[in-house]
C-alpha atoms as a PDB file:
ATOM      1  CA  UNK A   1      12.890  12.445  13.509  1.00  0.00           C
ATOM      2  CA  UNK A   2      10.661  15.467  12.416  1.00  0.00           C
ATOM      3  CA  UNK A   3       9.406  18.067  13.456  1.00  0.00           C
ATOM      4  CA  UNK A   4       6.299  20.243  14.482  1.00  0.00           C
ATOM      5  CA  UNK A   5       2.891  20.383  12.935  1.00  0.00           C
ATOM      6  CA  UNK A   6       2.705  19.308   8.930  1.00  0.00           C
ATOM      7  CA  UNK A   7       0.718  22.814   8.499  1.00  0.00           C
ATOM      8  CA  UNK A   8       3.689  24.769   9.888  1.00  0.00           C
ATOM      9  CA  UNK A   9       5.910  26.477   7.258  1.00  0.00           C
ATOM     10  CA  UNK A  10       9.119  27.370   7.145  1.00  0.00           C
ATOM     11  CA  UNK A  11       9.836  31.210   6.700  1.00  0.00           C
ATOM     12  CA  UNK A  12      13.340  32.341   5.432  1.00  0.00           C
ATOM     13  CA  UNK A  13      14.531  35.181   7.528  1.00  0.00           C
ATOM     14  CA  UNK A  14      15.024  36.737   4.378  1.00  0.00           C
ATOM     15  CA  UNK A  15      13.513  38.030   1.046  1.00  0.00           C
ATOM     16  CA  UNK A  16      13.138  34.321  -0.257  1.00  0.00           C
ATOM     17  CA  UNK A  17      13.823  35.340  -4.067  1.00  0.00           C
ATOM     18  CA  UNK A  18      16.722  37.658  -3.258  1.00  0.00           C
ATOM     19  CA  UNK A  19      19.099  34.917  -0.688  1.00  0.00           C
ATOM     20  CA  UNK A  20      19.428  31.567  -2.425  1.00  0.00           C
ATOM     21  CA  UNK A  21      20.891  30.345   1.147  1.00  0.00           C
ATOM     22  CA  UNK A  22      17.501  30.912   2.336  1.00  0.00           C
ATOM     23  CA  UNK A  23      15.680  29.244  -0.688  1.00  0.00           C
ATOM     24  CA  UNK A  24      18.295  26.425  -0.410  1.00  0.00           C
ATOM     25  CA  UNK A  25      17.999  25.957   3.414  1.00  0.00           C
ATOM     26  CA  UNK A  26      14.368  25.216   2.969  1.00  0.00           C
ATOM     27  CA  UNK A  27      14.567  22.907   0.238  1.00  0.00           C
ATOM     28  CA  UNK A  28      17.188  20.708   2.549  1.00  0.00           C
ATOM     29  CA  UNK A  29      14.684  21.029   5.324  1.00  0.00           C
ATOM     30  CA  UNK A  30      11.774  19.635   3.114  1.00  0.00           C
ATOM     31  CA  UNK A  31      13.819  17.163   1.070  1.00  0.00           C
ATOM     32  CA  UNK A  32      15.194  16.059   4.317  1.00  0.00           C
ATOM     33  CA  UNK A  33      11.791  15.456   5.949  1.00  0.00           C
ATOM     34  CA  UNK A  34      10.550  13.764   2.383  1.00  0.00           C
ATOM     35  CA  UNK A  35      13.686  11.697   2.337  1.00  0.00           C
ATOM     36  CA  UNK A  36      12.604  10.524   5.916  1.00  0.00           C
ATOM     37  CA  UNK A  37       9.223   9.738   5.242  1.00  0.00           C
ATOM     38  CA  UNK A  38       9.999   8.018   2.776  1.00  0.00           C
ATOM     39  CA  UNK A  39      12.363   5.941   4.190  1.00  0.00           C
ATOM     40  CA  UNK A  40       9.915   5.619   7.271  1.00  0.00           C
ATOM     41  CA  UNK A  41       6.807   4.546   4.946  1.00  0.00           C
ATOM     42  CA  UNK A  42       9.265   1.448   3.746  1.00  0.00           C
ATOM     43  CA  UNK A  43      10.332   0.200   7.528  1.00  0.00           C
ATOM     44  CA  UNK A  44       6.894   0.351   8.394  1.00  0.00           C
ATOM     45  CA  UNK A  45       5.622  -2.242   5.548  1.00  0.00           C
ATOM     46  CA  UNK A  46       9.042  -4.045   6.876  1.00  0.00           C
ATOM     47  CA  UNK A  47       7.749  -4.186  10.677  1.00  0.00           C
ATOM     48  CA  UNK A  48       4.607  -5.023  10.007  1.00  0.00           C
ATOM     49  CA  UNK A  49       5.596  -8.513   7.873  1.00  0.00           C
ATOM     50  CA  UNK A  50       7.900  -8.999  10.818  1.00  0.00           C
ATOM     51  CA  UNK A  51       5.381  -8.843  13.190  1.00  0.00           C
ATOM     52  CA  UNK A  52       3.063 -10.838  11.218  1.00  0.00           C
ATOM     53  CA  UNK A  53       5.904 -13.613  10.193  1.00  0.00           C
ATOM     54  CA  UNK A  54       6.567 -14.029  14.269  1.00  0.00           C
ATOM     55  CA  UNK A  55       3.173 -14.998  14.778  1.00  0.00           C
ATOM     56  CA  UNK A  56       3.686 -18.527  13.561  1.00  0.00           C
ATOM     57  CA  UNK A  57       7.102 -19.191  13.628  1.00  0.00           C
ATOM     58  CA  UNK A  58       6.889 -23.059  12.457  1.00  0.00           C
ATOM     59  CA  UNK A  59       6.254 -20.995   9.026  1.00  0.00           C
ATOM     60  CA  UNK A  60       7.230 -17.715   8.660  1.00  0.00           C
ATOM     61  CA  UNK A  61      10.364 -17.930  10.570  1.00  0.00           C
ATOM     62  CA  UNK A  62      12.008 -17.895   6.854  1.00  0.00           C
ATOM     63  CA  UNK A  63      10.359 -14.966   6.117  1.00  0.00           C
ATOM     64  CA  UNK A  64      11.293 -13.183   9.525  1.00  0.00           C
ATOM     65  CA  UNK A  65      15.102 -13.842   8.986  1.00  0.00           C
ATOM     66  CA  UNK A  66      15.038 -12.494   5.586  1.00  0.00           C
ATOM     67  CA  UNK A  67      12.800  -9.299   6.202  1.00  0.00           C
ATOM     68  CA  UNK A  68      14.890  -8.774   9.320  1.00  0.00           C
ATOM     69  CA  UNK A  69      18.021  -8.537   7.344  1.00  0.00           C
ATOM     70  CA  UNK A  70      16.574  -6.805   4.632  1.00  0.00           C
ATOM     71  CA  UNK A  71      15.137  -3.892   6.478  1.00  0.00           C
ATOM     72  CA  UNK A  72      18.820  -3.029   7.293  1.00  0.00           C
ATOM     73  CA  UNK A  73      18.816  -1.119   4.367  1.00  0.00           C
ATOM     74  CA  UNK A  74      16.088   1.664   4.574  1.00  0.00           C
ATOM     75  CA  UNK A  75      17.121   1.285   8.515  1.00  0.00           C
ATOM     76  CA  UNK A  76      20.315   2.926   7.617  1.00  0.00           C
ATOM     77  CA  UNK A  77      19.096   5.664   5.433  1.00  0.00           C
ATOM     78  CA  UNK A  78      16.391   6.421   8.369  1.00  0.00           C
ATOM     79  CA  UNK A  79      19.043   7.054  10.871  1.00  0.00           C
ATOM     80  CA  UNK A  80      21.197   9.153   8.308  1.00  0.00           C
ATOM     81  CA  UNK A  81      18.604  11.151   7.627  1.00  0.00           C
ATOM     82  CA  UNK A  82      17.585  11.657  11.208  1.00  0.00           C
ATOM     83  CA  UNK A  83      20.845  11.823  12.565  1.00  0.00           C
ATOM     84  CA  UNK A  84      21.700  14.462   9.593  1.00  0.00           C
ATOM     85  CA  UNK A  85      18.535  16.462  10.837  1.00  0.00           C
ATOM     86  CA  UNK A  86      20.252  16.301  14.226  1.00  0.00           C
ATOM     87  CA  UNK A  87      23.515  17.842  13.181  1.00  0.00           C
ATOM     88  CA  UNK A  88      22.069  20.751  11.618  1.00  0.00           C
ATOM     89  CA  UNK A  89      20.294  21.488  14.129  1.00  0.00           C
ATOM     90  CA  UNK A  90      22.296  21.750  16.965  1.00  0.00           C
ATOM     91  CA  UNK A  91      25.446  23.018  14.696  1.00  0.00           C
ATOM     92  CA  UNK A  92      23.334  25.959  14.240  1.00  0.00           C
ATOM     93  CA  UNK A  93      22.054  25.593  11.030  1.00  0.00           C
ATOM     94  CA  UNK A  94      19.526  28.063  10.276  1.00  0.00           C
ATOM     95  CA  UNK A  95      16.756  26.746   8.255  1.00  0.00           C
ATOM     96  CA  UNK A  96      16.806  23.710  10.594  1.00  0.00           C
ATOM     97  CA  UNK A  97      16.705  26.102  13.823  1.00  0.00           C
ATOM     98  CA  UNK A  98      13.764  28.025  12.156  1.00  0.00           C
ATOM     99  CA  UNK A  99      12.440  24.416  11.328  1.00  0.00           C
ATOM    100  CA  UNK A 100      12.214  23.553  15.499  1.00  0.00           C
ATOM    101  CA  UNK A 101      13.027  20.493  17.299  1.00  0.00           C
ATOM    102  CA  UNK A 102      10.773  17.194  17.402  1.00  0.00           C
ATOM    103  CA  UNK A 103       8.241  17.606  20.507  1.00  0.00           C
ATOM    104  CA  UNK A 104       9.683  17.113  23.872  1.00  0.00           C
ATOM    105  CA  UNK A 105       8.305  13.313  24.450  1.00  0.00           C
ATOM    106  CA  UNK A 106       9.912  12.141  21.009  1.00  0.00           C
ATOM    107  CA  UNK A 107      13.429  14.005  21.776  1.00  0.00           C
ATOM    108  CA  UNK A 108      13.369  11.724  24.863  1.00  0.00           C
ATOM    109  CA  UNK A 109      12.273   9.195  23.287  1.00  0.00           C
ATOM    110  CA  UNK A 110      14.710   9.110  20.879  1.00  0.00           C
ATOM    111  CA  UNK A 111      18.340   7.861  22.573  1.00  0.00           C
ATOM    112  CA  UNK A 112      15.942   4.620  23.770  1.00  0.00           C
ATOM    113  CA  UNK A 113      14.146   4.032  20.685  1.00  0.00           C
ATOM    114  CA  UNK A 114      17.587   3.998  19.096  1.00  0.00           C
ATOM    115  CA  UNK A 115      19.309   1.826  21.500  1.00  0.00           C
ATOM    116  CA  UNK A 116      16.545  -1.047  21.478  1.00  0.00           C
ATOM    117  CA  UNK A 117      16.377  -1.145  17.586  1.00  0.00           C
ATOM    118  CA  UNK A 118      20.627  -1.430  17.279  1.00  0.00           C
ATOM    119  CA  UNK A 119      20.186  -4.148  19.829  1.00  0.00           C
ATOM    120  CA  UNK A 120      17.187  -6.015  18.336  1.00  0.00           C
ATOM    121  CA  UNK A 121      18.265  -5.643  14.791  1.00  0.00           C
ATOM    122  CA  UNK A 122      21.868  -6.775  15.776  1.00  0.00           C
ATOM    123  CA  UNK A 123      21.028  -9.854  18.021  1.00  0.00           C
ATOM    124  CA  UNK A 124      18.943 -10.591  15.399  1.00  0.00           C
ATOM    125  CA  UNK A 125      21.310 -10.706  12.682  1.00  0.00           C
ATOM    126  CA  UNK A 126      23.773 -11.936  15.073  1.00  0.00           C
ATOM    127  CA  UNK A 127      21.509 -15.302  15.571  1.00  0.00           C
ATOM    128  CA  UNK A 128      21.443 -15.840  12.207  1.00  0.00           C
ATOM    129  CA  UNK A 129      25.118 -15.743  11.663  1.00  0.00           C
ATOM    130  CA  UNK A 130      25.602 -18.158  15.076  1.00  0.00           C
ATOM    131  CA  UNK A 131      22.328 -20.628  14.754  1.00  0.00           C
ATOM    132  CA  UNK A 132      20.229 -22.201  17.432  1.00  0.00           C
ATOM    133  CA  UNK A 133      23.189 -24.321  18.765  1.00  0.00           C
ATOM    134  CA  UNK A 134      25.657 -21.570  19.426  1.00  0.00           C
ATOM    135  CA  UNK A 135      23.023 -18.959  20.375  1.00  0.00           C
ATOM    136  CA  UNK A 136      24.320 -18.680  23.696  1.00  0.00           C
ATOM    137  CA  UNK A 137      22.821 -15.249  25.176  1.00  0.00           C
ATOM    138  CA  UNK A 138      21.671 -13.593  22.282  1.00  0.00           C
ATOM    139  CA  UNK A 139      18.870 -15.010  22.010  1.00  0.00           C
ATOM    140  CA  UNK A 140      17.427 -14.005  25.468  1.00  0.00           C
ATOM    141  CA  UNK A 141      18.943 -10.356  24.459  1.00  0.00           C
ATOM    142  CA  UNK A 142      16.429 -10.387  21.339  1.00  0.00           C
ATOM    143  CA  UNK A 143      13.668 -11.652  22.871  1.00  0.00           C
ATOM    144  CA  UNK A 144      14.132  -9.119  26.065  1.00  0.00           C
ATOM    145  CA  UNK A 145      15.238  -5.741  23.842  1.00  0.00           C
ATOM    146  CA  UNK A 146      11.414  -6.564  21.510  1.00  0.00           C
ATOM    147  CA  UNK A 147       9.635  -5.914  24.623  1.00  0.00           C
ATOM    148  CA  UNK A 148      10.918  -2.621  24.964  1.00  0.00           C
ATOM    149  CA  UNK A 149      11.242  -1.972  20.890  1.00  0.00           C
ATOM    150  CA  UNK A 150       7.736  -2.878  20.550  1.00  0.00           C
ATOM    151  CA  UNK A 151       6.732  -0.078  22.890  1.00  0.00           C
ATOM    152  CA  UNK A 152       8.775   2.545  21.574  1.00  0.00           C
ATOM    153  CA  UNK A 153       8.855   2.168  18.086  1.00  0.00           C
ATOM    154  CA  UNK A 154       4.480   1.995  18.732  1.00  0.00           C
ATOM    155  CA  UNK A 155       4.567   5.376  20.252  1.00  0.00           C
ATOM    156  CA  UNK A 156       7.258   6.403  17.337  1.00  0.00           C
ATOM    157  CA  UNK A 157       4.815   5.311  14.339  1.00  0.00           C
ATOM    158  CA  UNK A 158       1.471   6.694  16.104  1.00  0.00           C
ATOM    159  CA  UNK A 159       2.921  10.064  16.657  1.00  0.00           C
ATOM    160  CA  UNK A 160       4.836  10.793  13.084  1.00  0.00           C
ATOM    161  CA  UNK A 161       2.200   8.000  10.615  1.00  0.00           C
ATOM    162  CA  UNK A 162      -0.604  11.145  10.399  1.00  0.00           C
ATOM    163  CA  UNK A 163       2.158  13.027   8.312  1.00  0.00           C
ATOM    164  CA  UNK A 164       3.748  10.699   6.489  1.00  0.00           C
ATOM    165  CA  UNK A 165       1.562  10.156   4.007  1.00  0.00           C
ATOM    166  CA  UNK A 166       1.269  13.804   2.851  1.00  0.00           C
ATOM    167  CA  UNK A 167       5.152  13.945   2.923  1.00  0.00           C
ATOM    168  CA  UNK A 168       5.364  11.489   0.267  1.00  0.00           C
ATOM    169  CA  UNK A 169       2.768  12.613  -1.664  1.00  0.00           C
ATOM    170  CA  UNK A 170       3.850  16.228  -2.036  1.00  0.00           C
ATOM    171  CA  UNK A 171       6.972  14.669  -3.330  1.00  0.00           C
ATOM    172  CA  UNK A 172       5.421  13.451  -6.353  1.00  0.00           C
ATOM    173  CA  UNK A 173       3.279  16.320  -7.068  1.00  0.00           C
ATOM    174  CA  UNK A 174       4.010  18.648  -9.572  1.00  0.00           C
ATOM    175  CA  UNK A 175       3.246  22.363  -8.773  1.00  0.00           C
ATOM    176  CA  UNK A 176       3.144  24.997 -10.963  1.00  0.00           C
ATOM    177  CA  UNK A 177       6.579  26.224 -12.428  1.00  0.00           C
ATOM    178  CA  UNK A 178       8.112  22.843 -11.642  1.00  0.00           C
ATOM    179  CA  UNK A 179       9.144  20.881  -8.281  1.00  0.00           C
ATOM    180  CA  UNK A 180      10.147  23.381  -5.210  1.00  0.00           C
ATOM    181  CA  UNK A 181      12.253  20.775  -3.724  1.00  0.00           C
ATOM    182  CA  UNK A 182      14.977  19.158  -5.756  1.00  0.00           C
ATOM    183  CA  UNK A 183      16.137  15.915  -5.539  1.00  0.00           C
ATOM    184  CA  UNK A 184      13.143  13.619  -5.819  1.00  0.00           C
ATOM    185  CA  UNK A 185      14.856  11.103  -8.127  1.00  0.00           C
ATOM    186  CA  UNK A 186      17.781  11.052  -5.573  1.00  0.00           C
ATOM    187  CA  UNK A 187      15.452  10.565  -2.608  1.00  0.00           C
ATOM    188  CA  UNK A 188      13.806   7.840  -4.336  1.00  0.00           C
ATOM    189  CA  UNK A 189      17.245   6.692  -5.625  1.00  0.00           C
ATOM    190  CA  UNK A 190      18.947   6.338  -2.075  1.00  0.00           C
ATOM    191  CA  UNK A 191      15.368   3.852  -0.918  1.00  0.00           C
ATOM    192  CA  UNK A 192      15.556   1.533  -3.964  1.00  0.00           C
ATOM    193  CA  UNK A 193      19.408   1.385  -3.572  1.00  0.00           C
ATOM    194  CA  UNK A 194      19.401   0.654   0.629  1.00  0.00           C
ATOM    195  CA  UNK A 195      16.552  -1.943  -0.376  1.00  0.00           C
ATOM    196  CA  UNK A 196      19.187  -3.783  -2.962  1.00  0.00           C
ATOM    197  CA  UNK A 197      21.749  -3.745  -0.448  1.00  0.00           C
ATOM    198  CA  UNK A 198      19.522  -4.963   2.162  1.00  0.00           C
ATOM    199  CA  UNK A 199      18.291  -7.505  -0.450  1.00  0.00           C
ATOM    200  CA  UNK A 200      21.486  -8.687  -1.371  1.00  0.00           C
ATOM    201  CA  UNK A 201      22.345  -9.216   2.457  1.00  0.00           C
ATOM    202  CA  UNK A 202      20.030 -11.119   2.980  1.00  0.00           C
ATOM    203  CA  UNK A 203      20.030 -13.853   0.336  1.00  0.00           C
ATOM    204  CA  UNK A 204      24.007 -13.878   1.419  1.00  0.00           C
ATOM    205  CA  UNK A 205      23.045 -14.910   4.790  1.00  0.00           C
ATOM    206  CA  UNK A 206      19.623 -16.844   4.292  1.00  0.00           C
ATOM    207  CA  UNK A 207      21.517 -20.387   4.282  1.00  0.00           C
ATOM    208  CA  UNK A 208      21.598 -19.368   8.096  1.00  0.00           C
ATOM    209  CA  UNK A 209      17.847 -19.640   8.228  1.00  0.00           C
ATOM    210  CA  UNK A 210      18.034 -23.594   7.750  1.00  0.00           C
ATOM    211  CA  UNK A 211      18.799 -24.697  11.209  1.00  0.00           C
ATOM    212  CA  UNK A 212      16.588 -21.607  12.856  1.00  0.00           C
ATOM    213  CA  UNK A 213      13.473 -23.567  10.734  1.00  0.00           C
ATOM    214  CA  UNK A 214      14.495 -26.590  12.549  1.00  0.00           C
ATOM    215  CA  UNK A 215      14.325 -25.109  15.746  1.00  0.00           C
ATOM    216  CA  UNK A 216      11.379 -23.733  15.365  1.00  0.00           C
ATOM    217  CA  UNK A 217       9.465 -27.027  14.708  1.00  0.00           C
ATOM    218  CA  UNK A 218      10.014 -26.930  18.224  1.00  0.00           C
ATOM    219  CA  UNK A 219       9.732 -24.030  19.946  1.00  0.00           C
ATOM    220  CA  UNK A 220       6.303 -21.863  20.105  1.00  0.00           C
ATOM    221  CA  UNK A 221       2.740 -21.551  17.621  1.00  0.00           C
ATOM    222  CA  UNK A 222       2.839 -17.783  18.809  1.00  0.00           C
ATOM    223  CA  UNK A 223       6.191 -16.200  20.111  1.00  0.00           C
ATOM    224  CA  UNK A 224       5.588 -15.080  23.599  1.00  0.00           C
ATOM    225  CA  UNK A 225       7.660 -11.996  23.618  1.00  0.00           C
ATOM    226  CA  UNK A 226       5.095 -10.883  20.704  1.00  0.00           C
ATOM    227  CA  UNK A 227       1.984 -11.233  22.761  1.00  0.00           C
ATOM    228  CA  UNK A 228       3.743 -10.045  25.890  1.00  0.00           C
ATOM    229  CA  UNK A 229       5.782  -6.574  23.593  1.00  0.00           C
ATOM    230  CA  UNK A 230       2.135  -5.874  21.708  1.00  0.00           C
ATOM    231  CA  UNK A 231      -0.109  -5.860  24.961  1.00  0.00           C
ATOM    232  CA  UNK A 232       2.506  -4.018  26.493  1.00  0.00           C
ATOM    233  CA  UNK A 233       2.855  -1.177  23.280  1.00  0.00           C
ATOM    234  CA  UNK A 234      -1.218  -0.646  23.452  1.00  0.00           C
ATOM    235  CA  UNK A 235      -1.572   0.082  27.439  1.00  0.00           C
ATOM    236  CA  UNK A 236       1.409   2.591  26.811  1.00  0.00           C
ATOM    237  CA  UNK A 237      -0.155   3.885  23.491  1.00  0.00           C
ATOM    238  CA  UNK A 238      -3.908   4.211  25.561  1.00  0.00           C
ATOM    239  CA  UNK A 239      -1.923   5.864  28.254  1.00  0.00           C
ATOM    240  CA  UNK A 240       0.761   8.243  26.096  1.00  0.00           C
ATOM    241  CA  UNK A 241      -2.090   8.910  23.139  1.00  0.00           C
ATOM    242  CA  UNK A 242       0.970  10.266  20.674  1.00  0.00           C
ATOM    243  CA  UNK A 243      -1.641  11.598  18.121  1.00  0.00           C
ATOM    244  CA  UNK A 244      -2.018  14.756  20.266  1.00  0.00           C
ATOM    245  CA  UNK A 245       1.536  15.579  19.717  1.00  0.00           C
ATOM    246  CA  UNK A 246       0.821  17.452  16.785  1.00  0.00           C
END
């Protein structure tokens, strides 16, 4: 997760053309907040087709399985990234201490919003693998764990999506003298590469889909842990407003 306002920079304790660790440390700082974005920017497109797919399941329930598994990929590089920005931070590292810690609310936030998207991505990928018929309580698991996802991962988006844009953007902007933060190509690189994984996931395991269309020609129009996880994510967005955590 990032940090602090997108107007804050990042001063080297030092003369910045005189210690390269200080020039350095701020580049993996920035490239690590860019790689995030990033990364971020693609889940979010991901989400939202989920979202959309579950609201008819009779015909997008082919769609949801695939773009379930798929999102795996930038999923991954989102937590490594993250969980990278972690390490360096609490190891001591100094252009991440300089850099600050997310606000207060999203460090909480965090350990849940973490826990509820391992357990909805794996029951998810876990009812694919079993099918309708050997379910057993996974199903109830997903259903229960989007509830709570819905919620945080609302508050998540709402408090980090006013930044993201401008992350990504600076990325591909040339300044004078040439880019200040290598590794654009690689940033980009690691995305397109966890999307080809996550691709080639899921065609492996879209036979699994077959019976799951079946059962949905009997289940629901409109998923009811859907309506129940969205109405639930805007009374705690109305009440939490995570725009002012800025």
């Amino acid at each position: 997760m990032k940090s602090l306002s997108d107007n804050e920079s990042v001063r080297p304790s030092g003369p910045t053309g005189m210690d390269g660790e200080n020039d350095g440390g701020r580049s993996g700082v920035v490239g690590n907040e860019r790689l995030t974005a990033l990364a971020g920017a693609v889940l979010l497109v991901l989400i939202l087709v989920e979202i959309v797919s579950t609201v008819s399941l009779h015909t997008g329930i082919a769609i949801h399985i695939f773009v379930g598994v798929l999102l795996t990929g930038p999923l991954v590089v989102k937590l490594g990234s993250t969980g990278y920005r972690f390490l360096c931070y609490y190891s001591g590292s100094p252009a991440f201490v300089r850099r600050g810690p997310p606000r207060l609310p999203l460090r909480m936030l965090a350990p849940l919003l973490l826990a509820t998207t391992l357990v909805v991505i794996g029951s998810g990928i876990g009812l694919v693998v079993t099918g309708p018929a050997q379910a057993g309580p996974l199903l109830p698991m997903h259903n229960l764990s989007v509830l709570v996802w819905l919620s945080m991962i609302a508050i998540h988006v709402f408090a980090y999506i006013w930044r993201t844009p401008g992350l990504i953007v600076d990325d591909w902007r040339k300044p004078s003298g040439g880019s200040l933060v290598p590794g654009r190509g690689l940033r980009l690189g690691v995305n397109l590469g966890a999307l080809l994984v996550g691709a080639v996931a899921a065609i492996i395991l879209f036979p699994g889909a077959t019976p799951w269309g079946v059962w949905s020609q009997t289940g629901q129009t409109i998923s009811a842990p859907l309506i129940v996880g969205l109405i639930i994510a805007t009374l705690i967005l109305l009440v939490t407003r995570p725009l002012r955590w800025r």
